[in-house]
Protein backbone atom coordinates (compact mmCIF):
# COMPACT_ATOMS: atom_id res chain seq x y z
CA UNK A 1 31.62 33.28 9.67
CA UNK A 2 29.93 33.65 6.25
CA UNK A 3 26.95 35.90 5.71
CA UNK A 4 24.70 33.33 4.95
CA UNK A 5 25.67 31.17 8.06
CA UNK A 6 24.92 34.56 10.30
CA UNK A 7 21.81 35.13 8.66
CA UNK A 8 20.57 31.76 9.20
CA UNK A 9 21.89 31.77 12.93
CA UNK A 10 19.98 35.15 13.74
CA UNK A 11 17.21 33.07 12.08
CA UNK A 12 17.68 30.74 14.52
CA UNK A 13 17.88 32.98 17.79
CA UNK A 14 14.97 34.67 16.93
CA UNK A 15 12.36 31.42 16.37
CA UNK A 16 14.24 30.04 20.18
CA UNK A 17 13.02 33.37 21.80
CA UNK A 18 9.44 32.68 20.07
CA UNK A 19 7.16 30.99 22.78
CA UNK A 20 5.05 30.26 19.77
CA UNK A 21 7.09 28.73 17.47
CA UNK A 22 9.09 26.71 20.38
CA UNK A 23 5.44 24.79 21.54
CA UNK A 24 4.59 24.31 18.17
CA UNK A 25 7.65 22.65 17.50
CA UNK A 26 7.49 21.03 20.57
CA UNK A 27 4.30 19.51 19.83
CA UNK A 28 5.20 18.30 16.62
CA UNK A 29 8.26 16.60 17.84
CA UNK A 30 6.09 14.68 20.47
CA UNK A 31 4.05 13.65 18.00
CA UNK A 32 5.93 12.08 15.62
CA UNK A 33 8.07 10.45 18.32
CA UNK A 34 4.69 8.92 19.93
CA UNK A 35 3.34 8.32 16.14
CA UNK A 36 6.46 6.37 15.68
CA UNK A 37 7.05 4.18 18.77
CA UNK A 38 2.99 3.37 18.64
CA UNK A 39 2.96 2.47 14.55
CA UNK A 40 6.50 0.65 14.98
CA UNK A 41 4.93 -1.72 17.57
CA UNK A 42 2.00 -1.76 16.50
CA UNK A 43 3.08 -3.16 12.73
CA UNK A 44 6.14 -5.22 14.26
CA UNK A 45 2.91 -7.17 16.54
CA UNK A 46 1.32 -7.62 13.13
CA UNK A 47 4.12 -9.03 11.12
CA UNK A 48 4.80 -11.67 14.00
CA UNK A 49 1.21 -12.60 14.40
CA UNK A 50 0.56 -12.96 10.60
CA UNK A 51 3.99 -15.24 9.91
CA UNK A 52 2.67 -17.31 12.93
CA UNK A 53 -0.76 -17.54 11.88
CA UNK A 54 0.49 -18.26 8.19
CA UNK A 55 2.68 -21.04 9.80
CA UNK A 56 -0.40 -22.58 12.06
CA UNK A 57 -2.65 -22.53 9.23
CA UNK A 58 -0.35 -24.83 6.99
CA UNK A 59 0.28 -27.34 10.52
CA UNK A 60 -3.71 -27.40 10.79
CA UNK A 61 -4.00 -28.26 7.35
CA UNK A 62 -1.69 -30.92 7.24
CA UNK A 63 -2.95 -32.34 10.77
CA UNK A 64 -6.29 -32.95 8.84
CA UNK A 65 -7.10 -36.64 9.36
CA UNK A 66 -7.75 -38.92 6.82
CA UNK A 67 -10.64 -37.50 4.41
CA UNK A 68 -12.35 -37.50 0.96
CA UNK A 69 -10.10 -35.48 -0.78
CA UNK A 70 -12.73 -32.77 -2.08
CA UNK A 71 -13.72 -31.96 1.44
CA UNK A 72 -10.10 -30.93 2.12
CA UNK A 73 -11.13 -28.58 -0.92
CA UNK A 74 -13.57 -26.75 0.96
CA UNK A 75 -11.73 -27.04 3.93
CA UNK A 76 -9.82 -24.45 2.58
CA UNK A 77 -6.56 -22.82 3.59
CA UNK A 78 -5.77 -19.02 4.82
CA UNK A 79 -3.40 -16.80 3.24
CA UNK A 80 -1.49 -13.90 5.40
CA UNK A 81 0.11 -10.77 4.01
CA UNK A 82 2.54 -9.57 6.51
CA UNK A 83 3.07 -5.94 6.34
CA UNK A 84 6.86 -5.02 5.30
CA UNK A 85 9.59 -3.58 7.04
CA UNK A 86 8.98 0.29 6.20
CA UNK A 87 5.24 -0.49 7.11
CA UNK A 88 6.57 1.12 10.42
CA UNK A 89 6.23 4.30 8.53
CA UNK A 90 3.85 4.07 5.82
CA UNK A 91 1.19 1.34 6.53
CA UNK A 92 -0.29 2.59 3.09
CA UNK A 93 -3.23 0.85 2.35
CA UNK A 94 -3.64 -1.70 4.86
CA UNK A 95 -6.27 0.08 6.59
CA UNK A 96 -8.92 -0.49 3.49
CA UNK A 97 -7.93 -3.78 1.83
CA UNK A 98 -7.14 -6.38 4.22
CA UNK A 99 -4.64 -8.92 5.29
CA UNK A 100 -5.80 -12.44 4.88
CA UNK A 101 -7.61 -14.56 2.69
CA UNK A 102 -9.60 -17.79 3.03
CA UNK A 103 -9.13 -20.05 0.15
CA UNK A 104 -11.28 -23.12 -0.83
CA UNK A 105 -12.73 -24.64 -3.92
CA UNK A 106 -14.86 -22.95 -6.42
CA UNK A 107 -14.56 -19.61 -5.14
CA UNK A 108 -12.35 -16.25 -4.75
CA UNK A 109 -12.99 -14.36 -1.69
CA UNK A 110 -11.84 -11.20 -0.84
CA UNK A 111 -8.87 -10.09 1.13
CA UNK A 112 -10.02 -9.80 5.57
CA UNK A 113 -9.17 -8.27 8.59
CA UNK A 114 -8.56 -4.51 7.97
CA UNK A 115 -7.40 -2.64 10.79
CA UNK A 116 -10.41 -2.02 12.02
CA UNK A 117 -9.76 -3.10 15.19
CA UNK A 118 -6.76 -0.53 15.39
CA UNK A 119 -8.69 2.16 14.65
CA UNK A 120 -11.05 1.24 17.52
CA UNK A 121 -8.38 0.53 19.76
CA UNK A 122 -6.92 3.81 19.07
CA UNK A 123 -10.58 5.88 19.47
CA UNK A 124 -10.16 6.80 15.58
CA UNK A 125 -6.86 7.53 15.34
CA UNK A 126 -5.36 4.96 14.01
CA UNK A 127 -4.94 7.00 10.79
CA UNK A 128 -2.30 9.14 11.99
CA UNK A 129 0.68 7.67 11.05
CA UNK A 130 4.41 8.56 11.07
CA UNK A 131 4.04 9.46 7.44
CA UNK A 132 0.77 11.47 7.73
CA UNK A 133 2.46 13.87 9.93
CA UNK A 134 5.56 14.38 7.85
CA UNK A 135 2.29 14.96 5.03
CA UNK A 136 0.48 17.21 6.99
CA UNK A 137 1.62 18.87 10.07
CA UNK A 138 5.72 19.16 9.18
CA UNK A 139 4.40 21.76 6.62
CA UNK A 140 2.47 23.67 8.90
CA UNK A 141 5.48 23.83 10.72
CA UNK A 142 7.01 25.47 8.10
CA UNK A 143 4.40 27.56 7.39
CA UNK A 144 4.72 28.38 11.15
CA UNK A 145 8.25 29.16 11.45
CA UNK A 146 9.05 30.77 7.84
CA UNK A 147 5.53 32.66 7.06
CA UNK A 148 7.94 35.88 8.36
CA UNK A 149 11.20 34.87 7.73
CA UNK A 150 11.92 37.52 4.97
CA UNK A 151 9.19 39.76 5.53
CA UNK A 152 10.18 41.01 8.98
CA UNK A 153 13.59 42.24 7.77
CA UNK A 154 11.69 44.25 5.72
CA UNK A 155 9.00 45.60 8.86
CA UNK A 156 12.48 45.99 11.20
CA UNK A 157 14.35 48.34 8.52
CA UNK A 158 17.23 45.96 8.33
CA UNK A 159 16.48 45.15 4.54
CA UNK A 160 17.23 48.10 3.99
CA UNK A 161 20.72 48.94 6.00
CA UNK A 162 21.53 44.99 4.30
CA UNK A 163 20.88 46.22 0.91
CA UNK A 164 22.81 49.39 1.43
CA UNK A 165 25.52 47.74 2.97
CA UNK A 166 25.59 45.57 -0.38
CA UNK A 167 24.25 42.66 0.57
CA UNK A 168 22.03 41.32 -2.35
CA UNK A 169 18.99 39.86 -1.67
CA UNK A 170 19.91 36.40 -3.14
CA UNK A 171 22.28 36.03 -0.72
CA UNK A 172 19.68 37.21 2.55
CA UNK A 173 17.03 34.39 1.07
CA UNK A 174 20.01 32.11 0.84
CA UNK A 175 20.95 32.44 4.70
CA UNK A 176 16.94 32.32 5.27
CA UNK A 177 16.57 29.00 3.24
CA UNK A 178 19.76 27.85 5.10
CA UNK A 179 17.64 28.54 8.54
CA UNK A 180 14.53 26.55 7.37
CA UNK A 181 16.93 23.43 5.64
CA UNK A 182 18.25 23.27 9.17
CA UNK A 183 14.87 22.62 10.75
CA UNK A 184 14.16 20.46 8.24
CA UNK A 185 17.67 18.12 8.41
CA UNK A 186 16.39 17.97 12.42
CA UNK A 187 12.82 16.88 11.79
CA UNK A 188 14.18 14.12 9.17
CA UNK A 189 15.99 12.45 12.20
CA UNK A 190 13.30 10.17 13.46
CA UNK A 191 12.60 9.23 9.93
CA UNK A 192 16.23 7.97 9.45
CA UNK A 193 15.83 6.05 12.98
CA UNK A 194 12.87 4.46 11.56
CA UNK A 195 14.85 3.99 7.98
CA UNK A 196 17.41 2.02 9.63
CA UNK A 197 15.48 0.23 11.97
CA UNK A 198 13.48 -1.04 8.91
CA UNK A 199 16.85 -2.33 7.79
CA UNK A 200 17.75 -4.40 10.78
CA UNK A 201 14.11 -6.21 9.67
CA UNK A 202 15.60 -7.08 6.69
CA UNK A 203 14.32 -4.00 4.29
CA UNK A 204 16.62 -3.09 1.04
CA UNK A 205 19.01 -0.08 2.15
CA UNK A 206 18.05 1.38 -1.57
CA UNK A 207 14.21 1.05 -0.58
CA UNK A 208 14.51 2.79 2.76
CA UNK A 209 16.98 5.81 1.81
CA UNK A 210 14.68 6.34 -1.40
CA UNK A 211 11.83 7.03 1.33
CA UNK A 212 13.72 9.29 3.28
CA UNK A 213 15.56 11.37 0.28
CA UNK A 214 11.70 11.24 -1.22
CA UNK A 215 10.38 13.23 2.41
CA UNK A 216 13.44 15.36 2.14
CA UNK A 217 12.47 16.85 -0.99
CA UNK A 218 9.14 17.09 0.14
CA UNK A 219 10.14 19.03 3.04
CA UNK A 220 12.58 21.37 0.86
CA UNK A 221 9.21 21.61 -1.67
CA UNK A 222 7.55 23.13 1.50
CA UNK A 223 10.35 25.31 2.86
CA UNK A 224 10.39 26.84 -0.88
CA UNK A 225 6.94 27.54 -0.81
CA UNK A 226 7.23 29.20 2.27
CA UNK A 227 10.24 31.55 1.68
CA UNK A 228 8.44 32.58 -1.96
CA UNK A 229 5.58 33.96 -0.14
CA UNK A 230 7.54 35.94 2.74
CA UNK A 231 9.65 37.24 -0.12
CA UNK A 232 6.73 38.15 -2.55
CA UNK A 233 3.84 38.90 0.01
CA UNK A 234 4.11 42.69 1.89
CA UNK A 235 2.45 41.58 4.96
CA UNK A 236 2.57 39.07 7.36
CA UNK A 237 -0.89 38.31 7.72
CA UNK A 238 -1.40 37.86 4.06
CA UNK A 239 1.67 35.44 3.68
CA UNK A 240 0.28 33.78 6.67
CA UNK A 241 -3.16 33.63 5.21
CA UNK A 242 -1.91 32.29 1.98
CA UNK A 243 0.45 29.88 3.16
CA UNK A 244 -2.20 28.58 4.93
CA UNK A 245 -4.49 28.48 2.04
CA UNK A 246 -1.90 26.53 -0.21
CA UNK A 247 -1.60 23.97 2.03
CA UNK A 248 -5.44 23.42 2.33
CA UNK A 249 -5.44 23.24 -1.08
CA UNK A 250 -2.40 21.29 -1.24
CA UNK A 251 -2.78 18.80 1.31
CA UNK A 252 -6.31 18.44 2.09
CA UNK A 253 -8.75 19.95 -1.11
CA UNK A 254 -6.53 18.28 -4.39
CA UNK A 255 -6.31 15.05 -2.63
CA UNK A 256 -10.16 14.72 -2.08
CA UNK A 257 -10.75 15.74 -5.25
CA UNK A 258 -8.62 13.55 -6.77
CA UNK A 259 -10.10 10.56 -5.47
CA UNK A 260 -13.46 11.46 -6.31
CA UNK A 261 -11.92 12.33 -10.00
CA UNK A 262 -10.25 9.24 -10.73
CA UNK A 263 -13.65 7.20 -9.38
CA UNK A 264 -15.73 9.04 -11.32
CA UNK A 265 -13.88 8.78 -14.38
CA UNK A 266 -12.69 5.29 -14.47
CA UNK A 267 -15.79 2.92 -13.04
CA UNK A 268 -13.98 0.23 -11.04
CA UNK A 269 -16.60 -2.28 -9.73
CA UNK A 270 -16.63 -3.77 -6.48
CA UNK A 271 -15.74 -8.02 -5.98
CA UNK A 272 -19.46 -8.12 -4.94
CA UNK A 273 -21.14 -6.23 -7.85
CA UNK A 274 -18.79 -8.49 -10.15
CA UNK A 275 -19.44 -11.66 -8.97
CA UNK A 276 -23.26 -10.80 -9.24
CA UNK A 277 -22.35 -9.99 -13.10
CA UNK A 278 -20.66 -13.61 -13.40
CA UNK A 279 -23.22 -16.04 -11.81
CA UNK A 280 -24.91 -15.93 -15.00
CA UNK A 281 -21.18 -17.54 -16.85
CA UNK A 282 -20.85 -19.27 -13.96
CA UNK A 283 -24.23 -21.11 -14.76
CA UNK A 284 -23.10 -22.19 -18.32
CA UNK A 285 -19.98 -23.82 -16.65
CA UNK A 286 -22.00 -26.70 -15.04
CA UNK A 287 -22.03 -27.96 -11.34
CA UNK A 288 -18.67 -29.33 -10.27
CA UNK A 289 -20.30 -31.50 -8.06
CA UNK A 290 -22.94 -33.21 -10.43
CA UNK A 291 -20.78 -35.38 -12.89
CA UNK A 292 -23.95 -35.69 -14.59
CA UNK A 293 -24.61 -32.29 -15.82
CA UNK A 294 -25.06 -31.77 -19.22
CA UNK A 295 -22.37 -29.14 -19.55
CA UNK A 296 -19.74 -32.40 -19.34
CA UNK A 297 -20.99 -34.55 -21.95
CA UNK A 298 -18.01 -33.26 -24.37
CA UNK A 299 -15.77 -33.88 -21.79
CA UNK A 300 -16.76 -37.35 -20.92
CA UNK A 301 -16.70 -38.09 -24.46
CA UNK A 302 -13.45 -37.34 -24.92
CA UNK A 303 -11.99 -39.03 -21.54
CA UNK A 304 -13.76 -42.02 -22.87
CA UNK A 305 -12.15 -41.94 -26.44
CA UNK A 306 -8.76 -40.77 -24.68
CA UNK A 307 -9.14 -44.20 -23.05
CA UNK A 308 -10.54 -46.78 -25.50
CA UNK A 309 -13.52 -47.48 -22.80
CA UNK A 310 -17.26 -47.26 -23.49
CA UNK A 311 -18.52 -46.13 -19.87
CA UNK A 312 -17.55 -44.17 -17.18
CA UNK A 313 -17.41 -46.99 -15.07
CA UNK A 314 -14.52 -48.61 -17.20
CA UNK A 315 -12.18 -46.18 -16.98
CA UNK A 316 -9.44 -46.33 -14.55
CA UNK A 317 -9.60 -43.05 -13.52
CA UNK A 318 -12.15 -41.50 -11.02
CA UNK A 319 -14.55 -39.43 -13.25
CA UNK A 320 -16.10 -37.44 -10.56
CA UNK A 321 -12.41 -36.25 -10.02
CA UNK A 322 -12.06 -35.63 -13.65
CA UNK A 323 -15.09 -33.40 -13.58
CA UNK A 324 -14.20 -31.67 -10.26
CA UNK A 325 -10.46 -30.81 -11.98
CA UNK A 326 -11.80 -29.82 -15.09
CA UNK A 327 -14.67 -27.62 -13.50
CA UNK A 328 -12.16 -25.99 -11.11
CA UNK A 329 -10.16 -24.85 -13.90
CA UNK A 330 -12.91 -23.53 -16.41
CA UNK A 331 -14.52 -21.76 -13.01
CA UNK A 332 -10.72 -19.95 -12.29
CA UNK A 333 -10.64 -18.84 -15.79
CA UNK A 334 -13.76 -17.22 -15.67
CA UNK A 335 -13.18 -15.60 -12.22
CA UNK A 336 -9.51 -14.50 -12.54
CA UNK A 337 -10.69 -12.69 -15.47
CA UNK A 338 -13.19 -10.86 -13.95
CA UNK A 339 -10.78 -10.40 -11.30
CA UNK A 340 -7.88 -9.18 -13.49
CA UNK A 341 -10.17 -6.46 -15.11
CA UNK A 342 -11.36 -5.03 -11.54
CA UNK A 343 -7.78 -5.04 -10.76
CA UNK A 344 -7.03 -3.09 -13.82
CA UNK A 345 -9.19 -0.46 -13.28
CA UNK A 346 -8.36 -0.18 -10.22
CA UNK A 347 -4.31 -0.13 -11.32
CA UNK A 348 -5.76 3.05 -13.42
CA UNK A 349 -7.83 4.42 -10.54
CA UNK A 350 -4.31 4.69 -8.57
CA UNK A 351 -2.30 5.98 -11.79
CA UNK A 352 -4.70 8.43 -12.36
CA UNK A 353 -4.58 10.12 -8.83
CA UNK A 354 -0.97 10.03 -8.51
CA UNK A 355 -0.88 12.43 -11.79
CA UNK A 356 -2.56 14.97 -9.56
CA UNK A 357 0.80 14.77 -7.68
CA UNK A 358 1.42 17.88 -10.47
CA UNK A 359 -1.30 20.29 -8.53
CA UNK A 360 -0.23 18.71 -5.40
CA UNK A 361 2.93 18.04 -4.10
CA UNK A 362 1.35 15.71 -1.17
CA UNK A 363 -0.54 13.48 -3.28
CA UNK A 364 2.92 13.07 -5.20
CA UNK A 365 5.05 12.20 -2.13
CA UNK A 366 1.99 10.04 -0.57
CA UNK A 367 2.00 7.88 -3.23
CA UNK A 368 5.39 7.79 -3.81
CA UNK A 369 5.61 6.80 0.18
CA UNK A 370 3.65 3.93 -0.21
CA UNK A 371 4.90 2.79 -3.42
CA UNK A 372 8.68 2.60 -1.59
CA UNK A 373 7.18 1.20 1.76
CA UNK A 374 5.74 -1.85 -0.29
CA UNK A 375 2.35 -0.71 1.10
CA UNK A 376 0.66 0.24 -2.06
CA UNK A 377 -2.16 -1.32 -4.47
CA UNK A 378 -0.09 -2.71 -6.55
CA UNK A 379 1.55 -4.91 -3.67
CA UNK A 380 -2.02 -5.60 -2.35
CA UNK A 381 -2.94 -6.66 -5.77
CA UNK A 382 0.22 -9.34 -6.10
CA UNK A 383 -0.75 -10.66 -3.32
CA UNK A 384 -4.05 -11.69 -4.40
CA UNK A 385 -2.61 -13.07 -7.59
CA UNK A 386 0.10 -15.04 -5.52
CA UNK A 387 -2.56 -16.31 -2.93
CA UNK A 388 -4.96 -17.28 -5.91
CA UNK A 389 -2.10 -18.99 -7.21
CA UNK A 390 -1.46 -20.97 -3.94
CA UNK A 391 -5.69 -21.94 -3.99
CA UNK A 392 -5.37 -23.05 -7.47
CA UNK A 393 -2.74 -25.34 -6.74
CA UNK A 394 -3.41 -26.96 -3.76
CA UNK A 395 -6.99 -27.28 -4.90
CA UNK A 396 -6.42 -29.02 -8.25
CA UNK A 397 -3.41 -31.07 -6.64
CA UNK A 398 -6.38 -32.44 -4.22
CA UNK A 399 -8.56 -32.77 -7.27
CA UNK A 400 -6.33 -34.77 -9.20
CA UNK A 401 -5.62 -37.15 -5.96
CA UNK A 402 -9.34 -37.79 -6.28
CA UNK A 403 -8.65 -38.40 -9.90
CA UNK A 404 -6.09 -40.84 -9.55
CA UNK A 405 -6.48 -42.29 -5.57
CA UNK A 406 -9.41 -43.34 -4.76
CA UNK A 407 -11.83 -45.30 -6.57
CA UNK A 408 -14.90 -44.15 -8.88
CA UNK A 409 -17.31 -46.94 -7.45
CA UNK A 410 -16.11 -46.41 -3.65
CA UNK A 411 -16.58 -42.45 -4.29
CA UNK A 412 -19.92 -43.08 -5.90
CA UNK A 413 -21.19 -45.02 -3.15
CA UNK A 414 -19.75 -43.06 -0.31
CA UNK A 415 -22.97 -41.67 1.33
CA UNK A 416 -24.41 -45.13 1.76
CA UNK A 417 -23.55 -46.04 5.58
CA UNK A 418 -20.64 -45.05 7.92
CA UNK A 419 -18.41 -47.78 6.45
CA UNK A 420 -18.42 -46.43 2.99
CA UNK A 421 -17.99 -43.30 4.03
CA UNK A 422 -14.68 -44.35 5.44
CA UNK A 423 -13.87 -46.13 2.44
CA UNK A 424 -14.32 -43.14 0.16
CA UNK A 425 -11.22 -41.46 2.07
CA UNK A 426 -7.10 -41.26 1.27
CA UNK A 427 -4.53 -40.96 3.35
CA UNK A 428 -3.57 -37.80 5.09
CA UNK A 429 -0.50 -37.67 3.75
CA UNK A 430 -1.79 -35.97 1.05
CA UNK A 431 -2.59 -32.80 1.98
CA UNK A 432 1.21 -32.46 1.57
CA UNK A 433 0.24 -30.98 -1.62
CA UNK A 434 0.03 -27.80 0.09
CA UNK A 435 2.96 -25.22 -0.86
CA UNK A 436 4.22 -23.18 1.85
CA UNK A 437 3.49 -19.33 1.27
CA UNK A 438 5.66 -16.43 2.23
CA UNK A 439 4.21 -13.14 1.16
CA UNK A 440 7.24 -10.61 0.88
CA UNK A 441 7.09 -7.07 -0.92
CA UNK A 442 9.00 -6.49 -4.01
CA UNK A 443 12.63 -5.97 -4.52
CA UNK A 444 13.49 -2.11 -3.76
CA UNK A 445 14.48 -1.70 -8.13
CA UNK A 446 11.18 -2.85 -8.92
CA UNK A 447 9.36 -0.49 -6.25
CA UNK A 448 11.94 2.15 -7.69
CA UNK A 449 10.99 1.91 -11.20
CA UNK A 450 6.50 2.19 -10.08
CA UNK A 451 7.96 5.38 -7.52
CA UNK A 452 9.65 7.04 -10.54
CA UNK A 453 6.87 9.08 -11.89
CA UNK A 454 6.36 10.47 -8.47
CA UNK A 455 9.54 11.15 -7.16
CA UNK A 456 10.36 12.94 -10.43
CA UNK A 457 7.18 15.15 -9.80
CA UNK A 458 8.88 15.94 -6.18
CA UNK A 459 11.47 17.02 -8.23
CA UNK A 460 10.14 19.19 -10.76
CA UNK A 461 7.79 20.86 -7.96
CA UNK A 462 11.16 21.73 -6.08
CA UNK A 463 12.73 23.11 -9.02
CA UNK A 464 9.86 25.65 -9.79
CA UNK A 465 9.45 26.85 -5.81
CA UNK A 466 13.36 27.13 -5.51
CA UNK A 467 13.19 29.25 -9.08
CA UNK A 468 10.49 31.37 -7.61
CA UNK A 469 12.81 31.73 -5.04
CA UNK A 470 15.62 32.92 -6.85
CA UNK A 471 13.67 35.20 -9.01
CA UNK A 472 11.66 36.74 -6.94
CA UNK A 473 15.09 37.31 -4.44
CA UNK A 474 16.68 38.94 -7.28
CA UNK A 475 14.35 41.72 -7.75
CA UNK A 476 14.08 42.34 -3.90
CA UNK A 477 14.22 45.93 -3.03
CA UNK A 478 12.42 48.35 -0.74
């Protein structure tokens, strides 16, 4: 047996004789194993209620009777954004943003449904996830086990009967990292369960061993930190004390701060304050609904000289359809550009914190976690670009059926009596216009390539501890 394999089983008998260091253990194992179970059912009840709500919301639509075809506009349509596979372990930011969207004419709501009712289910709890704990409470474990690990060779006397007996001390923090690497390999277990129980739901193999190799270097990051201290720290309570204060710092201080950094130095306004900004815009657009507004007089001018006739009433086109087309599209102009700069600052918001991932390991693996989970801004942001995509079109598909199906003088006289109002209808076969929407994350490369920046942070972070490490174990002595 090699010296490094003894130290790190002595490491090992010691910790199992520690009543302490056994419950805490203990207690983090239940944990995560009752984290797990609850956020893996939890999220695999969501995904199947979303994909059948998605999936009842397109048969209501379509089961719509006969109708004017603008009132299937505000009608409207739902969007769902199932949460992906790894969801299991990182829900990410599905807490704050929301899972579904309503979508009619003239208007971009916001994403609905956070999980508040989780978090009341769960008496406030619904926060601690799978992936909070392997955050948080794995490196207090750490901190636990390894505060000591070097420093009470050196309070027994056997550092020094080791060094005489020409054992360097290189090799003793070797056996000692060797102890800690071994905890960690066991706690990673229940992440790899819920790794490859993501892939039997159909998540990329790439995606879900990035996540886990991305928590394993975390971990090592931790177990680094740990064995510097008991190396370069002379007492116990002092490497306890700053252990303790490094991961305050690390884990719960940075990470505030960053967040309050990156909103106070890039402004992101909310979809309420914006859409206040834009009525104003939205005034100089003209009313949709009044085909006589002023703001269409160039437009009708045009249809009109685009069609050789003199009056509206000539053309063989609906004109209240042209206007409600033509409105639609000025009005999505106008809002998906207010909607693409919130979304950019935003975008910057999330970029900014994750470069705090440099002070802070935990804001570098967090983000990195939800980036590779699919649970991330950028995500939630596609899918409010896809769903606005799936409004647009069903909406102006419905708007050019009023163009082209039903009549100008039936529409215009459809509010005189209960017969005309039936007349001013078409046929609800229609509403077939409707494209069927899927939300999935995206492909494990393209989550790769956004995690980069982070993981490589991991990286650099473990290079530094694990040089401190080494340096500091070459100059041991008594």
């Amino acid at each position: 047996m090699s010296t490094v394999t003894r130290i790190a089983r002595e490491e090992w008998r010691l910790w199992l004789r520690s009543k302490v260091v056994v419950v805490a253990a203990l207690i983090v194992a239940v944990l995560l194993a009752a984290t797990s179970v609850l956020t893996v059912n939890r999220i695999a009840a969501e995904q199947s209620q979303r994909i059948e709500q998605q999936v009842a919301a397109e048969q209501t639509f379509f089961a719509q009777p006969d109708r004017h075809p603008h009132r299937m506009v505000h009608y409207g349509h739902y969007a769902f954004r199932p949460p992906p596979p790894l969801a299991v372990f990182e829900p990410g930011v599905d807490a704050v943003t929301g899972q579904s969207i309503f979508l009619e004419g003239h208007r971009q709501n916001t994403a609905m449904f956070a999980d508040t009712k989780a978090a009341a289910d769960l008496g406030g709890f619904a926060s601690l996830t799978p992936a909070s704990l392997y955050q948080l409470l794995l490196p207090l474990l750490l901190i636990v086990l390894g505060h000591a690990i070097f420093l009470r060779e050196r309070e027994s006397g056997t550092l020094a009967v080791m060094l005489a007996q020409g054992q360097s001390g290189t090799r003793l923090a070797l056996g000692k990292a060797t102890a800690l690497l071994a905890v960690i390999a066991i706690f990673m277990i229940p992440l790899i369960g819920v790794a490859a129980y993501s892939i039997s739901l159909g998540e990329s193999a790439l995606a879900a061993i990035s996540l886990v190799a991305g928590y394993f270097v975390y971990l090592c990051v931790w177990g680094a930190i740990v064995l510097a201290a008991s190396i370069l720290l002379k007492q116990r309570a002092v490497s306890l004390g700053a252990l303790i204060f490094v991961w305050l710092f690390a884990a719960l201080i940075v990470p505030r701060f960053a967040i309050n950094a990156s909103s106070a130095a890039i402004d992101a306004p909310g979809k309420i304050e914006s859409d206040l900004v834009m009525l104003a815009e939205q005034r100089k657009l003209g009313d949709g609904h009044n085909a006589a507004d002023p703001a269409f007089m160039q437009l009708q001018a045009q249809v009109l000289q685009q069609y050789g006739v003199e009056t509206i009433e000539e053309l063989p086109i609906n004109w209240r359809g042209v206007v409600a087309s033509f409105s639609e599209a000025e009005l999505t102009e106008l809002l998906n550009s207010y909607a693409e700069k919130r979304m950019g600052l935003e975008a910057s918001q999330s970029r900014l914190f994750g470069l705090f991932g440099v002070v802070s390991p935990t804001i570098a693996i967090s983000s990195a976690s939800r980036t590779l989970a699919g649970t991330d801004l950028a995500t939630h942001h596609r899918f409010l670009r896809e769903s606005e995509d799936l409004r647009f079109g069903f909406v102006q598909a419905l708007n050019e059926k009023h163009v082209t199906a039903l009549d100008y003088q039936v529409d215009l006289n459809r509010n005189n009596g209960e017969e005309a109002s039936r007349a001013a209808t078409i046929n609800a076969s229609a509403w077939r216009v409707l494209d069927e929407f899927r939300f999935a994350p995206d492909s494990a490369s393209q989550r790769m390539d956004r995690a980069m920046l982070s993981l490589a942070i991991l990286i650099a972070w473990l290079i530094a501890a694990t040089g401190v490490v080494y340096i500091a174990s070459r100059k041991v002595k008594l």
